[in-house]
Protein backbone atom coordinates (compact mmCIF):
# COMPACT_ATOMS: atom_id res chain seq x y z
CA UNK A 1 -9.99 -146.89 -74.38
CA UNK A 2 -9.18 -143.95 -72.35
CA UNK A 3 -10.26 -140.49 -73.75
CA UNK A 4 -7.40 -138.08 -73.95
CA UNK A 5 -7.24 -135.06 -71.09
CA UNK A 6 -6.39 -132.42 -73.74
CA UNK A 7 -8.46 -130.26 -76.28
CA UNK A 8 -9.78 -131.81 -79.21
CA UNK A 9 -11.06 -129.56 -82.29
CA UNK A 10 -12.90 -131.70 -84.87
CA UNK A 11 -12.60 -129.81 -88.42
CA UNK A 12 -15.95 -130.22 -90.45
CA UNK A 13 -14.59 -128.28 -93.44
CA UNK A 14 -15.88 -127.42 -96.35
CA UNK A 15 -18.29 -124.78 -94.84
CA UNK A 16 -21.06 -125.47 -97.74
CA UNK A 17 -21.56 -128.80 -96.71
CA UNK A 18 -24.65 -129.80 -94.73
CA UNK A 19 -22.92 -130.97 -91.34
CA UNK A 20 -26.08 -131.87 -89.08
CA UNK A 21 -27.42 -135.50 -87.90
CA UNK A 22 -26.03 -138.01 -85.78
CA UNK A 23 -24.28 -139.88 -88.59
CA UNK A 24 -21.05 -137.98 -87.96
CA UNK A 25 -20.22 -139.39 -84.49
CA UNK A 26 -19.09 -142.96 -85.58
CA UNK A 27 -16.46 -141.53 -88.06
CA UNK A 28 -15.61 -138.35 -85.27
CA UNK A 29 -15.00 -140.65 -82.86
CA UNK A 30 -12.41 -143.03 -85.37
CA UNK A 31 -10.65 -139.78 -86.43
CA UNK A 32 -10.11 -138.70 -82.64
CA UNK A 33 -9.04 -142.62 -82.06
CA UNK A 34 -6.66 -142.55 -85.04
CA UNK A 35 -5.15 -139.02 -84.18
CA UNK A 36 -4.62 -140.39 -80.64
CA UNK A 37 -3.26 -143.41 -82.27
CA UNK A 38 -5.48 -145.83 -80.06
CA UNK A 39 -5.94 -147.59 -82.94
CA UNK A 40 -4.08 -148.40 -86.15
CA UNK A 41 -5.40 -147.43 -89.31
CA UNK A 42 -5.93 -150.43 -90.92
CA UNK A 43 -6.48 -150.65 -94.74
CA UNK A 44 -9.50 -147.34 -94.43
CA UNK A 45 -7.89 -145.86 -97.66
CA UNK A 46 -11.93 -145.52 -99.84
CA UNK A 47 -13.52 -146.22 -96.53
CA UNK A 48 -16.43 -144.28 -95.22
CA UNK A 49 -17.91 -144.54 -91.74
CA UNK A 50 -21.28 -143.51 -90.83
CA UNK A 51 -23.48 -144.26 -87.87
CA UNK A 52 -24.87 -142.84 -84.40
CA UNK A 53 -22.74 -143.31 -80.72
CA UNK A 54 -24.77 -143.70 -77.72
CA UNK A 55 -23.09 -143.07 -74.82
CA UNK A 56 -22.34 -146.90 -73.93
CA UNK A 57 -20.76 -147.37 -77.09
CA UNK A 58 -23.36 -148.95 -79.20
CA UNK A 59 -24.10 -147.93 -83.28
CA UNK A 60 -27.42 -146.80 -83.60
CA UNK A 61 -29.20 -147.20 -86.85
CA UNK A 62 -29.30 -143.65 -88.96
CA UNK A 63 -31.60 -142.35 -91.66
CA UNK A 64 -30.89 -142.06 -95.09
CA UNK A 65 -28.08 -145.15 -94.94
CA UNK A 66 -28.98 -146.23 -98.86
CA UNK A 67 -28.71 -143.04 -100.31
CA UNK A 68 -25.42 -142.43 -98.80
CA UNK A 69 -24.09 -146.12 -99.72
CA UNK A 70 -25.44 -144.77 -103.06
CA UNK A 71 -23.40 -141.48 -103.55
CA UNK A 72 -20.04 -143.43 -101.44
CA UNK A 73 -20.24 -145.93 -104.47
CA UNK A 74 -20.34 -143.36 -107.29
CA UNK A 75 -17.78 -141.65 -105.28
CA UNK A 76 -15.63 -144.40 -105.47
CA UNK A 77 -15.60 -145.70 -101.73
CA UNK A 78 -15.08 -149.36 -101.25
CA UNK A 79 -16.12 -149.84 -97.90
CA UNK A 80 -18.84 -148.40 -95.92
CA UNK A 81 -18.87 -149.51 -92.06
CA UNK A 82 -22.32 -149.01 -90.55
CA UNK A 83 -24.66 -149.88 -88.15
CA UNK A 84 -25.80 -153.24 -88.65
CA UNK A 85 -29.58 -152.40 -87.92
CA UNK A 86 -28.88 -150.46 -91.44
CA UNK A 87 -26.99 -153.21 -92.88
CA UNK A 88 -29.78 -155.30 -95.03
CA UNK A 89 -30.87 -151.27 -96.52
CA UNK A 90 -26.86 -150.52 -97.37
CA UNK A 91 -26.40 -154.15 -98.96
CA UNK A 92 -28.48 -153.79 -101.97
CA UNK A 93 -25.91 -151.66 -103.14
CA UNK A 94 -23.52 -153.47 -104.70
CA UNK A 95 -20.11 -153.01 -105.75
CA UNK A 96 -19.09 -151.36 -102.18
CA UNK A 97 -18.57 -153.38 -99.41
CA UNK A 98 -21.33 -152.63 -96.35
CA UNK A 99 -19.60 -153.57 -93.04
CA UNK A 100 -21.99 -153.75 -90.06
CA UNK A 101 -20.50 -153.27 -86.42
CA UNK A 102 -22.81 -153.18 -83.27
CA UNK A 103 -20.28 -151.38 -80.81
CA UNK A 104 -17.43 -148.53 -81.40
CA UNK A 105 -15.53 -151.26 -79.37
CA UNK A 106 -16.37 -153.98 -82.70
CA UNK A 107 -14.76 -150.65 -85.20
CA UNK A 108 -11.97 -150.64 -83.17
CA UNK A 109 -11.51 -154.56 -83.20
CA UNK A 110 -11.29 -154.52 -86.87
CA UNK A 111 -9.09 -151.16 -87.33
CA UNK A 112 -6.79 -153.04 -85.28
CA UNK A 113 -7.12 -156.58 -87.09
CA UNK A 114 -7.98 -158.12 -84.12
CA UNK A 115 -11.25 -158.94 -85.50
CA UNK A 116 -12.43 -158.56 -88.97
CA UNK A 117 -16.21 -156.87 -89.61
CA UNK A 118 -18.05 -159.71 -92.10
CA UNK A 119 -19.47 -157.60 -95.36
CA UNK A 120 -23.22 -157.96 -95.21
CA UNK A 121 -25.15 -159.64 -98.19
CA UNK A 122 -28.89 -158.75 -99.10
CA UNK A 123 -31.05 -159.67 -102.31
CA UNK A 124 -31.61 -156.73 -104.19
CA UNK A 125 -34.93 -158.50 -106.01
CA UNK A 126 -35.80 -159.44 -102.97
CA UNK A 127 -35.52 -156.22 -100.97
CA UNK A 128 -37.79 -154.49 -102.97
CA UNK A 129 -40.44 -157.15 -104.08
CA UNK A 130 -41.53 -157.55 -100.32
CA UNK A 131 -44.58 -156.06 -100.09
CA UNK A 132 -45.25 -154.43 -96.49
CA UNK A 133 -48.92 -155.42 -94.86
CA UNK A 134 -50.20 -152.33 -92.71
CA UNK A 135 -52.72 -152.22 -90.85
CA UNK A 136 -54.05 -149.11 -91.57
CA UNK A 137 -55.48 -148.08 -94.91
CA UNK A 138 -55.90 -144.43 -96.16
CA UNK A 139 -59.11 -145.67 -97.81
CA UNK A 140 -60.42 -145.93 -94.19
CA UNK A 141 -60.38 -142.24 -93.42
CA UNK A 142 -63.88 -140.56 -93.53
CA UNK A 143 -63.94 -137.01 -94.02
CA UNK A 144 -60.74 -134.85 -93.13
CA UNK A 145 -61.04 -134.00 -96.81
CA UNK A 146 -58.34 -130.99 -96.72
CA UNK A 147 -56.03 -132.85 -95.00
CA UNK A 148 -56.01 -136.51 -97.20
CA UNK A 149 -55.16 -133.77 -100.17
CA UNK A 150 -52.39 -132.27 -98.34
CA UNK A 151 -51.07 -135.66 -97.94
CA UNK A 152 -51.50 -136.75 -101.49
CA UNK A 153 -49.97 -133.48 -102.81
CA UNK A 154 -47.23 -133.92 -100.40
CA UNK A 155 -47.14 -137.75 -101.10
CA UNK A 156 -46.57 -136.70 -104.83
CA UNK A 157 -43.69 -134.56 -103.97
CA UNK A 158 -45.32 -130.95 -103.70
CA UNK A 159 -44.75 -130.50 -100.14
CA UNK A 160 -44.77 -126.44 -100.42
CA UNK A 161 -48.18 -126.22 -99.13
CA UNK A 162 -50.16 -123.09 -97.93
CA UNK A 163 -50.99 -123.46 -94.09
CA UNK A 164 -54.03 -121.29 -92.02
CA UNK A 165 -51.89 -119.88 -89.61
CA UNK A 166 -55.00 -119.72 -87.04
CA UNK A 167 -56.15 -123.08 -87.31
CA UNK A 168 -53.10 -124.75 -89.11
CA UNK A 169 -54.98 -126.44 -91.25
CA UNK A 170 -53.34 -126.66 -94.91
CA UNK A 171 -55.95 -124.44 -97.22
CA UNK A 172 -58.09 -126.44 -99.94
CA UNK A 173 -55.98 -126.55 -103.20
């Protein structure tokens, strides 16, 4: 695709919205093709795009994919295409569509209807019963006593914690 010699201003309105993270470049980058009308918008009516461009093209995976599937469901999107390293997360969510593409060049394939992105399928049950084997075990660490109870409290969702700002070591709570 060639990239238009003109000016391009992307619009990230509303102002209150948080607007930071490289999950905006897959769907900038389909607005700018669409506008330029290098490709043709092809069914993206309840269709959400998310996902990080490298400069060859490729989808890299983003954080937070799941809870986003989450809130385009309950918004009432029906598709969601994504990078497929995120596509086994985004599939336990059912009732929208996930749509994994490795390449910008794969999102332009099936915008066009060249080729068609295949939904991605994942086991719910499955997902969450696995049980991950670390090697590591907190029950290992010796000592450190102020800093296993600033992990705990942040562990537990208290993450305001008071900091020494000469040694910055989190105080004793």
């Amino acid at each position: 695709m060639e990239f238009p010699s003109r000016r391009i201003v992307v619009n990230l309105a509303p102002a209150d919205s948080r607007k930071e993270g490289p999950f905006f470049d897959l769907p900038i980058a389909v607005g700018i093709l669409i506008a330029t009308e290098a490709v043709y918008e092809r069914n993206i009516d309840k269709t959400v795009f998310i996902g990080e461009l490298s400069l060859d093209g490729k989808i890299n995976r983003v954080n937070g994919i799941l809870p986003m599937c989450i809130e385009a469901k309950r918004l009432g999107i029906k598709r969601a295409v994504i990078p497929e390293e995120n596509s086994r997360e985004a599939a336990v969510v059912s009732g929208i569509d996930i749509l994994p593409a490795k390449t910008l060049v794969d999102v332009i394939a099936h915008l066009n209807g060249v080729d068609n992105l295949k939904p991605a399928t994942a086991n719910a049950a499955e997902f969450f019963t696995k049980v991950k084997q670390h090697k590591f075990d907190f029950l290992d660490v010796r000592g450190q006593e102020n800093i296993k109870r600033a992990l705990e409290i942040s562990a537990a969702g208290r993450s305001q914690l008071p900091v020494n700002r000469k040694s910055g070591l989190t105080a004793k709570l």
